[in-house]
PDB file of N, CA and C in Angstrom:
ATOM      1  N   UNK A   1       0.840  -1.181   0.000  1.00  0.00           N
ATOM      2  CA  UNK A   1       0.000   0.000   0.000  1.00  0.00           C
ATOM      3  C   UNK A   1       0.880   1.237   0.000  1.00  0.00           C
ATOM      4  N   UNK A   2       0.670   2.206  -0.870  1.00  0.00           N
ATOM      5  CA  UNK A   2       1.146   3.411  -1.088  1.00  0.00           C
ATOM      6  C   UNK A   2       0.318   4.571  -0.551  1.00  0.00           C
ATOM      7  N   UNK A   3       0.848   5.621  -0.403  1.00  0.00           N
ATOM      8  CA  UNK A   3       0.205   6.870   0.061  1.00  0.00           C
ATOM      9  C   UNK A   3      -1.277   6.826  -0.865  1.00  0.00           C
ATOM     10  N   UNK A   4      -1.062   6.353  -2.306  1.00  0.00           N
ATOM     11  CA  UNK A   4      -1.932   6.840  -3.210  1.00  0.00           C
ATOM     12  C   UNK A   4      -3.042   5.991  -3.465  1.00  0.00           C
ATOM     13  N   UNK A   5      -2.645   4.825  -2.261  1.00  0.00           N
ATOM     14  CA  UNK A   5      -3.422   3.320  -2.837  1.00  0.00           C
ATOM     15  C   UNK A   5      -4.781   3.907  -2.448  1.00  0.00           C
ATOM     16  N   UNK A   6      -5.618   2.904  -3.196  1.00  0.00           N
ATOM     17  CA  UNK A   6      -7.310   3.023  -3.585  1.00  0.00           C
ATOM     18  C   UNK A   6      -7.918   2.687  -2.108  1.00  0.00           C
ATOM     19  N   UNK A   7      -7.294   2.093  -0.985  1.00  0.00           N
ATOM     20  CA  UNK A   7      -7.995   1.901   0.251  1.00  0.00           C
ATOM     21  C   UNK A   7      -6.812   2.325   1.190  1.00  0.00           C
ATOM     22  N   UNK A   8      -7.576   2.299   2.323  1.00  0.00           N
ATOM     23  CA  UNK A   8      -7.204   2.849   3.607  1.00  0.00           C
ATOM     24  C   UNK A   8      -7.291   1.197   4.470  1.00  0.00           C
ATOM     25  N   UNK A   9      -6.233   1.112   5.223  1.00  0.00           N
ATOM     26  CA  UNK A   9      -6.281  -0.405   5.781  1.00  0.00           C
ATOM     27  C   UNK A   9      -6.742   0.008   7.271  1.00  0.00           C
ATOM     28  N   UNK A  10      -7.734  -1.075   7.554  1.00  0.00           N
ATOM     29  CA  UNK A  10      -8.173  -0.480   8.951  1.00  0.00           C
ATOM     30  C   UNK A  10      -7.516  -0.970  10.509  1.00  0.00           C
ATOM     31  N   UNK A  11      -6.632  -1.461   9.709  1.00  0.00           N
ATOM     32  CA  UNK A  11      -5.533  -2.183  11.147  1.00  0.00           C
ATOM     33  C   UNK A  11      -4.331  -0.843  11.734  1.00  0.00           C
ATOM     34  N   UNK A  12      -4.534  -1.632  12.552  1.00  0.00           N
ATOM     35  CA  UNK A  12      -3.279  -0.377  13.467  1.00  0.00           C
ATOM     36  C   UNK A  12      -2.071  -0.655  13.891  1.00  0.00           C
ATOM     37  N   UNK A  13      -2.127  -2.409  13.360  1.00  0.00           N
ATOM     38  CA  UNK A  13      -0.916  -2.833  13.737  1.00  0.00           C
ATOM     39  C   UNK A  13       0.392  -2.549  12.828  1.00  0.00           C
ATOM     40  N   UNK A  14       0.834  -1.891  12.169  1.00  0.00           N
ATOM     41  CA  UNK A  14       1.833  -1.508  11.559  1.00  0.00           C
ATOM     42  C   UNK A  14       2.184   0.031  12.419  1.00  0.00           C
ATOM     43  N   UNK A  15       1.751   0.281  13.280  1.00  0.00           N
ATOM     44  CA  UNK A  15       2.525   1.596  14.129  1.00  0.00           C
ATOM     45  C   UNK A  15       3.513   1.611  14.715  1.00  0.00           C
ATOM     46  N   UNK A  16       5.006   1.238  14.845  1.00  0.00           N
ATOM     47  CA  UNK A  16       5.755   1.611  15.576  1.00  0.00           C
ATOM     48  C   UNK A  16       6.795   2.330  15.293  1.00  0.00           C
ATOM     49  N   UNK A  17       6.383   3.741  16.339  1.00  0.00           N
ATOM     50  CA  UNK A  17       7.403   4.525  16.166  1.00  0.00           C
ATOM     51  C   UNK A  17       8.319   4.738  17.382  1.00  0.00           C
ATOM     52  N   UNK A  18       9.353   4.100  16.278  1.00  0.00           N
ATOM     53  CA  UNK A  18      10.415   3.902  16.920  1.00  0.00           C
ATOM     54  C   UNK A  18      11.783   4.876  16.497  1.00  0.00           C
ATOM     55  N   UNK A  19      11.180   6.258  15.508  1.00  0.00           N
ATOM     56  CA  UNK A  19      11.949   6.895  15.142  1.00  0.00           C
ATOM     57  C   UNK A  19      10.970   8.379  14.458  1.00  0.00           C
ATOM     58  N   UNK A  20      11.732   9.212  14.539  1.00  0.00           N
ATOM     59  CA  UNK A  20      11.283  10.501  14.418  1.00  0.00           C
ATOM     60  C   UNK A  20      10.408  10.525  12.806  1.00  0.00           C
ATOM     61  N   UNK A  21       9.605  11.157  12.355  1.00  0.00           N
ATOM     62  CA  UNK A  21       9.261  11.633  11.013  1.00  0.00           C
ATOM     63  C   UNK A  21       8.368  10.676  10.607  1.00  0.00           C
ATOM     64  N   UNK A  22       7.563   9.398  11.100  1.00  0.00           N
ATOM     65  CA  UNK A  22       6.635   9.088  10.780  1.00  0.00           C
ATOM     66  C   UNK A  22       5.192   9.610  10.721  1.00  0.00           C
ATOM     67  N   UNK A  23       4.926   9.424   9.400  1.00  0.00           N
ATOM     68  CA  UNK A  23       3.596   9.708   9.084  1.00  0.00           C
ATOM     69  C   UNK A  23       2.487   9.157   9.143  1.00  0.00           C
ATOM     70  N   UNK A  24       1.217   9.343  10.265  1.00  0.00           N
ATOM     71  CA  UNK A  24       0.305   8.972  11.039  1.00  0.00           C
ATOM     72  C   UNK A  24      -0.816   9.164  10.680  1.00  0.00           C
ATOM     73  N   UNK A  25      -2.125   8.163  10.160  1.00  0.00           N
ATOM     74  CA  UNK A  25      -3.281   8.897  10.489  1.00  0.00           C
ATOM     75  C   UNK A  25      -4.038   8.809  12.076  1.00  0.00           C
ATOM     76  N   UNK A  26      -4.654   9.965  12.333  1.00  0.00           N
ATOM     77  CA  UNK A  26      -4.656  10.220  13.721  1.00  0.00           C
ATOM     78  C   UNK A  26      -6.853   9.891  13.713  1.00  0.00           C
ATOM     79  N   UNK A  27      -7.233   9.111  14.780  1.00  0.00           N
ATOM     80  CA  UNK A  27      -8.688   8.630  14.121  1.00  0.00           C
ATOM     81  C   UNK A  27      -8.772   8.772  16.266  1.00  0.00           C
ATOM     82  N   UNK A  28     -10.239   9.109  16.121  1.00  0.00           N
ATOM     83  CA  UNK A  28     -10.726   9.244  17.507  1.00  0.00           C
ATOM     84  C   UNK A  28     -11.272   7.348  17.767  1.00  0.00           C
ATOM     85  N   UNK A  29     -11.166   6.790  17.216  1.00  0.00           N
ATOM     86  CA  UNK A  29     -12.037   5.454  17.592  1.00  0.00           C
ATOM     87  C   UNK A  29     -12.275   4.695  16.309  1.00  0.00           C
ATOM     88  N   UNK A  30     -12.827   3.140  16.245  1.00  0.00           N
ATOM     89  CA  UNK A  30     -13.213   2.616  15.466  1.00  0.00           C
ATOM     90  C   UNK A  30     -13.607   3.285  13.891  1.00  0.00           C
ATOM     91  N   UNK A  31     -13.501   3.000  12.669  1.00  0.00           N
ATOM     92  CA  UNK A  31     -14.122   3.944  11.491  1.00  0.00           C
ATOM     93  C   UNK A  31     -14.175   5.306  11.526  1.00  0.00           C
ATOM     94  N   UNK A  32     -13.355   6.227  12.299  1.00  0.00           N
ATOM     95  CA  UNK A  32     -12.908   7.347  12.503  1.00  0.00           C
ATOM     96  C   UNK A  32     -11.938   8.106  11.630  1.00  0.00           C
ATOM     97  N   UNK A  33     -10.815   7.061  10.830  1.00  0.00           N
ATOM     98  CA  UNK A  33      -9.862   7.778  10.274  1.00  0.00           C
ATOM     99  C   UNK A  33     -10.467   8.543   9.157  1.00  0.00           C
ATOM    100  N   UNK A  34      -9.945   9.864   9.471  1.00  0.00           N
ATOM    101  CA  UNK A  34      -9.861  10.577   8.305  1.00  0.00           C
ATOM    102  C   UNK A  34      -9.154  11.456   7.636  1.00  0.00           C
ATOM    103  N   UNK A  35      -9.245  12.505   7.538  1.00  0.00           N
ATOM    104  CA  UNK A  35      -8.221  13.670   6.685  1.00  0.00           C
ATOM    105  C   UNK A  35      -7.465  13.617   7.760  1.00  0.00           C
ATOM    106  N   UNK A  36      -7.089  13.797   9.185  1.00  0.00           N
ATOM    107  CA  UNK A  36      -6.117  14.436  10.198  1.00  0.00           C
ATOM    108  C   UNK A  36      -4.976  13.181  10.069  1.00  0.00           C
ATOM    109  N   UNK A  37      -3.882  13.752  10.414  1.00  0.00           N
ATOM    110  CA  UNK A  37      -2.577  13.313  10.299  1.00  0.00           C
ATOM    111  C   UNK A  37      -1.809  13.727  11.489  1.00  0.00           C
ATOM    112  N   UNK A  38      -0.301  12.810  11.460  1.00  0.00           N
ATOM    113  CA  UNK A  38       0.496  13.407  12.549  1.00  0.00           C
ATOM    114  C   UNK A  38       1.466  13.188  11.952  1.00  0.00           C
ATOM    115  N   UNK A  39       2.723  13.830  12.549  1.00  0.00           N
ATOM    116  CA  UNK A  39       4.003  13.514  12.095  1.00  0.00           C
ATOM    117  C   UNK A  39       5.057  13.232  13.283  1.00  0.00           C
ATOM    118  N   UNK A  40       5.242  12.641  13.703  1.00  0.00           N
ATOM    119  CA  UNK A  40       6.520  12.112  14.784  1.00  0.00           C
ATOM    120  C   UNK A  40       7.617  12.908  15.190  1.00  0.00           C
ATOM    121  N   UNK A  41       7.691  13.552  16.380  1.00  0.00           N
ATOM    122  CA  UNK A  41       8.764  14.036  16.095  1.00  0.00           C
ATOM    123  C   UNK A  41       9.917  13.588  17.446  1.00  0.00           C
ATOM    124  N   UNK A  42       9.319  12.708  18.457  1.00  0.00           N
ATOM    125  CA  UNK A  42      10.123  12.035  19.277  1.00  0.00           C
ATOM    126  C   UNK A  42       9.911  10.960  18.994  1.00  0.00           C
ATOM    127  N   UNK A  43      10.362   9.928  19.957  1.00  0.00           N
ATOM    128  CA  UNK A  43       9.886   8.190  19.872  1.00  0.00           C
ATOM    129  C   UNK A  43       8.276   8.703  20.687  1.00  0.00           C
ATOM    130  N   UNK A  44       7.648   7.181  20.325  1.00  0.00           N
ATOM    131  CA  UNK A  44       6.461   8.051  20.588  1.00  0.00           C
ATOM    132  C   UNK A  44       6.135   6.373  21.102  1.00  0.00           C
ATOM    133  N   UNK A  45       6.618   5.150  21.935  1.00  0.00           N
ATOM    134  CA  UNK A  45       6.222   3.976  21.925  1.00  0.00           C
ATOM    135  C   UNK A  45       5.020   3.894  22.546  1.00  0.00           C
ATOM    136  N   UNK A  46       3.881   4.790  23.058  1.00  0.00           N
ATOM    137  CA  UNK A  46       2.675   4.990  23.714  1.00  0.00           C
ATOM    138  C   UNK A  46       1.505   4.779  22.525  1.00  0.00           C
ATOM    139  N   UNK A  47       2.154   5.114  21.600  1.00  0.00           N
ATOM    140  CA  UNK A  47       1.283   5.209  19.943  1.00  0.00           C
ATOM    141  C   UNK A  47       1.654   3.930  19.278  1.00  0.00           C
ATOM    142  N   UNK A  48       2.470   2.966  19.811  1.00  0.00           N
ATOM    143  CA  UNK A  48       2.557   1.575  18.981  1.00  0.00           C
ATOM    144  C   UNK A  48       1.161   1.116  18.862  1.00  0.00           C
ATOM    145  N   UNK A  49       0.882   0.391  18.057  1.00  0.00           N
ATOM    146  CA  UNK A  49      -0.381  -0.258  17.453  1.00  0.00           C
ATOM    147  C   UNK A  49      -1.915   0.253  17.502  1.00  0.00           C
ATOM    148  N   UNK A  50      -1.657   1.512  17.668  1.00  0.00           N
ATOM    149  CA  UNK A  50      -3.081   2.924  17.904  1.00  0.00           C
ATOM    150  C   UNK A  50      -3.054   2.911  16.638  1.00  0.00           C
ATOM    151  N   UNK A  51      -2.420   3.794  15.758  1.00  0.00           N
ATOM    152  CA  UNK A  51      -2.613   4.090  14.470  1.00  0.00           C
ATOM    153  C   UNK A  51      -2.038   3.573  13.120  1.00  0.00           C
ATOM    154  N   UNK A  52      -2.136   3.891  12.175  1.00  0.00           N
ATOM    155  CA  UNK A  52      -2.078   3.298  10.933  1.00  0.00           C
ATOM    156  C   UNK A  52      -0.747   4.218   9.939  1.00  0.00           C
ATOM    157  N   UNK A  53       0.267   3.924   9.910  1.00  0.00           N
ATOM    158  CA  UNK A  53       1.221   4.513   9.480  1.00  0.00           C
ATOM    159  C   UNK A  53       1.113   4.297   7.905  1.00  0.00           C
ATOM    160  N   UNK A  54       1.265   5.522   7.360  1.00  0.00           N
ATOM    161  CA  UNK A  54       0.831   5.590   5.767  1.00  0.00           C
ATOM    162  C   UNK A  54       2.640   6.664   4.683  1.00  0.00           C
ATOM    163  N   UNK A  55       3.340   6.677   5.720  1.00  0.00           N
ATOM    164  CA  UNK A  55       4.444   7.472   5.533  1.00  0.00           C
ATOM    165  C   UNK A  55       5.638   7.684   6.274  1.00  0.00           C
ATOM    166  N   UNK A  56       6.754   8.084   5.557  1.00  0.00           N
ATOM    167  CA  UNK A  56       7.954   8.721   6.227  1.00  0.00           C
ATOM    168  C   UNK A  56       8.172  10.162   5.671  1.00  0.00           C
ATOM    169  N   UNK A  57       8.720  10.791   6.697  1.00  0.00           N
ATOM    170  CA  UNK A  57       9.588  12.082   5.970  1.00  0.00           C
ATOM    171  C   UNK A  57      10.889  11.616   5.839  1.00  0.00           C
ATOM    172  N   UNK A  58      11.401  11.984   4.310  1.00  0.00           N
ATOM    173  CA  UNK A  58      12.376  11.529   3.913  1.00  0.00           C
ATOM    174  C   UNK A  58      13.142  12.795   3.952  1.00  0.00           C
ATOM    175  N   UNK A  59      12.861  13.903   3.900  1.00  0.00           N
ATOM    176  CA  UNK A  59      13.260  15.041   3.850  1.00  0.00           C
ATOM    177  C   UNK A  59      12.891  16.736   4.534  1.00  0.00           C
ATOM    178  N   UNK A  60      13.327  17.201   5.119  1.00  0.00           N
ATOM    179  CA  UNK A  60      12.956  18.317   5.071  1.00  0.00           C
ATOM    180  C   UNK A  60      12.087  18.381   6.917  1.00  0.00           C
ATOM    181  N   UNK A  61      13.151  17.184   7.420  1.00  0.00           N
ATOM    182  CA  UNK A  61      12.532  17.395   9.046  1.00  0.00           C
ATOM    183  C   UNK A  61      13.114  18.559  10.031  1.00  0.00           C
ATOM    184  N   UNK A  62      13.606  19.163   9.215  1.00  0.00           N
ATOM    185  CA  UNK A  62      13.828  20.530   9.848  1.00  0.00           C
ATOM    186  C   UNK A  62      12.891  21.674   9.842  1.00  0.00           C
ATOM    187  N   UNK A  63      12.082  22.101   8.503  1.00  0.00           N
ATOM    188  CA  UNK A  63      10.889  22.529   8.433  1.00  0.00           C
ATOM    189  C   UNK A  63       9.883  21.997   9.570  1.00  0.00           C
ATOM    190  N   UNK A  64       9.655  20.249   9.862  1.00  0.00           N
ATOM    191  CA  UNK A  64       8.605  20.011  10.954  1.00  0.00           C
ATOM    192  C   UNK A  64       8.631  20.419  11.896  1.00  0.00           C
ATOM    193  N   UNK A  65      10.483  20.278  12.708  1.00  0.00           N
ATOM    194  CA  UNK A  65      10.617  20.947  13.756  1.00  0.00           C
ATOM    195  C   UNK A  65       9.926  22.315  14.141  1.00  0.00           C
ATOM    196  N   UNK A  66      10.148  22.946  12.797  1.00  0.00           N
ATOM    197  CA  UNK A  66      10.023  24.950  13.004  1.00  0.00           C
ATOM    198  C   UNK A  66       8.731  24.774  12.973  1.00  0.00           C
ATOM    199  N   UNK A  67       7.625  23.708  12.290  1.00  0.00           N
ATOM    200  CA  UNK A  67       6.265  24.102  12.344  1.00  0.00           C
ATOM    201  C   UNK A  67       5.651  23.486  13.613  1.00  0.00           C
ATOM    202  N   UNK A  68       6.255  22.792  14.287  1.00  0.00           N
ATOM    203  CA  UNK A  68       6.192  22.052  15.681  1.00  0.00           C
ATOM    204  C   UNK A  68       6.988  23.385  16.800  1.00  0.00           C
ATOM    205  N   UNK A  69       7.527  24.444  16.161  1.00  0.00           N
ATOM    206  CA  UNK A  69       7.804  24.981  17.429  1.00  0.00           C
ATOM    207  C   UNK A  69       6.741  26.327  17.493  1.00  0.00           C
ATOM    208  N   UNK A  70       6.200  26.400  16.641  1.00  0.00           N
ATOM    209  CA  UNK A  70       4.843  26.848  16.261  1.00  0.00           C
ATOM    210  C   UNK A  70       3.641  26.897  17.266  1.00  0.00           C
ATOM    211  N   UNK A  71       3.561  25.499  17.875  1.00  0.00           N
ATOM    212  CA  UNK A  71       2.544  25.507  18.759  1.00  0.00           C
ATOM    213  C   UNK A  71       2.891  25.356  20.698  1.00  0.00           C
ATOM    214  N   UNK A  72       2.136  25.900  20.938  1.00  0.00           N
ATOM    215  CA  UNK A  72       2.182  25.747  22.549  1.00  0.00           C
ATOM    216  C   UNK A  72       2.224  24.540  22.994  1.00  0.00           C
ATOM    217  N   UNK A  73       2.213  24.551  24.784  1.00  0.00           N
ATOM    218  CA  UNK A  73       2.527  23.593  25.178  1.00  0.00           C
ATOM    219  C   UNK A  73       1.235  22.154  25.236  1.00  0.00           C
ATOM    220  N   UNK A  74       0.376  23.108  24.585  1.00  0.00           N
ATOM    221  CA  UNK A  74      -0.676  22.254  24.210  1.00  0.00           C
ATOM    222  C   UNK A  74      -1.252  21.799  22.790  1.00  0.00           C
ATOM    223  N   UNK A  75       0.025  22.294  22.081  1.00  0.00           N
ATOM    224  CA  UNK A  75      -0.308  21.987  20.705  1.00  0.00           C
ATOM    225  C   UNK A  75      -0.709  22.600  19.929  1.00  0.00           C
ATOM    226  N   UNK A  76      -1.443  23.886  20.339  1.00  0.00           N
ATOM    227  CA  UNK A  76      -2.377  24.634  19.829  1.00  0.00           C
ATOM    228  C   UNK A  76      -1.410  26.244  19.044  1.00  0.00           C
ATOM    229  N   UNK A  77      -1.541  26.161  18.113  1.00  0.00           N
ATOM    230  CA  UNK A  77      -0.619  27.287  17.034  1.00  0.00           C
ATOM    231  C   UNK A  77      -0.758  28.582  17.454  1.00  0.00           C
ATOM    232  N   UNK A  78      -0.151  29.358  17.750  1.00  0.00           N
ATOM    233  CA  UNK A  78       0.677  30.642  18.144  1.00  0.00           C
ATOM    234  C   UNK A  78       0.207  31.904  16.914  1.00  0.00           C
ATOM    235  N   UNK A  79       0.107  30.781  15.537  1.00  0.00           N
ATOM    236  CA  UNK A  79       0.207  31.706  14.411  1.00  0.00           C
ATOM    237  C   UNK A  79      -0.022  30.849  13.244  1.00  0.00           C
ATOM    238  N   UNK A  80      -0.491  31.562  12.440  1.00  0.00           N
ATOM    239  CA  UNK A  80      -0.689  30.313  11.472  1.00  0.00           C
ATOM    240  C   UNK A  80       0.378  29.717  10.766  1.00  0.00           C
ATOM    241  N   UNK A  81       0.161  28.718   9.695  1.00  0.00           N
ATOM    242  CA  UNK A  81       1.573  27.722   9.125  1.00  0.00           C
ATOM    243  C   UNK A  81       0.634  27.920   8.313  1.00  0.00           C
ATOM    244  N   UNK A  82       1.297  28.395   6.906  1.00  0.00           N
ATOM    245  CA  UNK A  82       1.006  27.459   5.528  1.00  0.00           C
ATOM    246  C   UNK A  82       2.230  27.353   4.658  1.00  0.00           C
ATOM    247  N   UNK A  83       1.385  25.955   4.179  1.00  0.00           N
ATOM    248  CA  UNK A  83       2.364  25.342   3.283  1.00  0.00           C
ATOM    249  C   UNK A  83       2.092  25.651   2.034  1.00  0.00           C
ATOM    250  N   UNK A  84       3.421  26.369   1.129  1.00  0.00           N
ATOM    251  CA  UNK A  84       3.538  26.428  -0.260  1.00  0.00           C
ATOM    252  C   UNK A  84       4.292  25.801  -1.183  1.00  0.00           C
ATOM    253  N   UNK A  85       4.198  25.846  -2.345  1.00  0.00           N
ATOM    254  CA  UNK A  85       5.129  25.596  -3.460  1.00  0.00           C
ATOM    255  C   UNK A  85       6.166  24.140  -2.752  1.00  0.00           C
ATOM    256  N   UNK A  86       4.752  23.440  -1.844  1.00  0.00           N
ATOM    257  CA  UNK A  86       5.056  21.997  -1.706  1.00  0.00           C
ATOM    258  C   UNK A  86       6.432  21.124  -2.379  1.00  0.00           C
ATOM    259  N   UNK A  87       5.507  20.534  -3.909  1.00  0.00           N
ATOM    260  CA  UNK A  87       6.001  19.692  -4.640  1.00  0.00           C
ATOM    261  C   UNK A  87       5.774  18.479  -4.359  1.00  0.00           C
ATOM    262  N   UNK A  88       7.001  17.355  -5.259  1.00  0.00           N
ATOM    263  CA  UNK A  88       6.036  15.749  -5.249  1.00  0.00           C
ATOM    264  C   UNK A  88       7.657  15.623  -5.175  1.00  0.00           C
ATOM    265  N   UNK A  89       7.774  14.048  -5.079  1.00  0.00           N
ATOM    266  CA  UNK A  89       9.017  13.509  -5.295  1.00  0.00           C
ATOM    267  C   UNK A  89       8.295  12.389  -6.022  1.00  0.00           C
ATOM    268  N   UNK A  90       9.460  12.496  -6.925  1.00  0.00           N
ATOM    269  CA  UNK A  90       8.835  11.118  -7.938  1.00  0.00           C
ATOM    270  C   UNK A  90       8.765   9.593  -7.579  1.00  0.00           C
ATOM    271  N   UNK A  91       8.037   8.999  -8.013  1.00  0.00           N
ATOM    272  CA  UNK A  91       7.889   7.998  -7.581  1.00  0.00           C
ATOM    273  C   UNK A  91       8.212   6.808  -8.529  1.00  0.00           C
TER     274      UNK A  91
END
């Protein structure tokens, strides 16, 4: 399964982060997952087999940091973040 694949797998057992920059979908309960995401930025072994890992950052985890220092001690953003002039990496 790829980022782009045609389904979403509803198991959670592929979660362990055991390293910074994994890409998370983040779901309140059963048939929950949806658009929200996370990205890793410590070990996080409290989140093993909760969620459904669909990614890595391969690049550019210095940007996460700065948009992670963005928010308070509750997570909650200071200011807004947007993201531009993205791009793709080929596949």
């Amino acid at each position: 399964m790829g980022l782009f694949g045609k389904t979403v797998p509803k198991t959670t057992e592929n979660f362990r982060a055991l390293c910074t920059g994994i890409l998370s979908m983040a779901n309140a309960g059963p048939d929950t997952n949806g658009s929200q995401f996370f990205i890793t930025t410590v070990k996080t072994d409290w989140l093993d087999g909760r969620h459904v890992v669909f990614g890595k950052v391969i690049s550019g985890m210095d940007v996460v940091y700065k948009v992670e220092e963005v928010g308070d001690a509750n997570g909650v953003p200071r200011s807004k973040v947007v993201i531009t002039d993205s791009g793709e990496l080929p596949m």
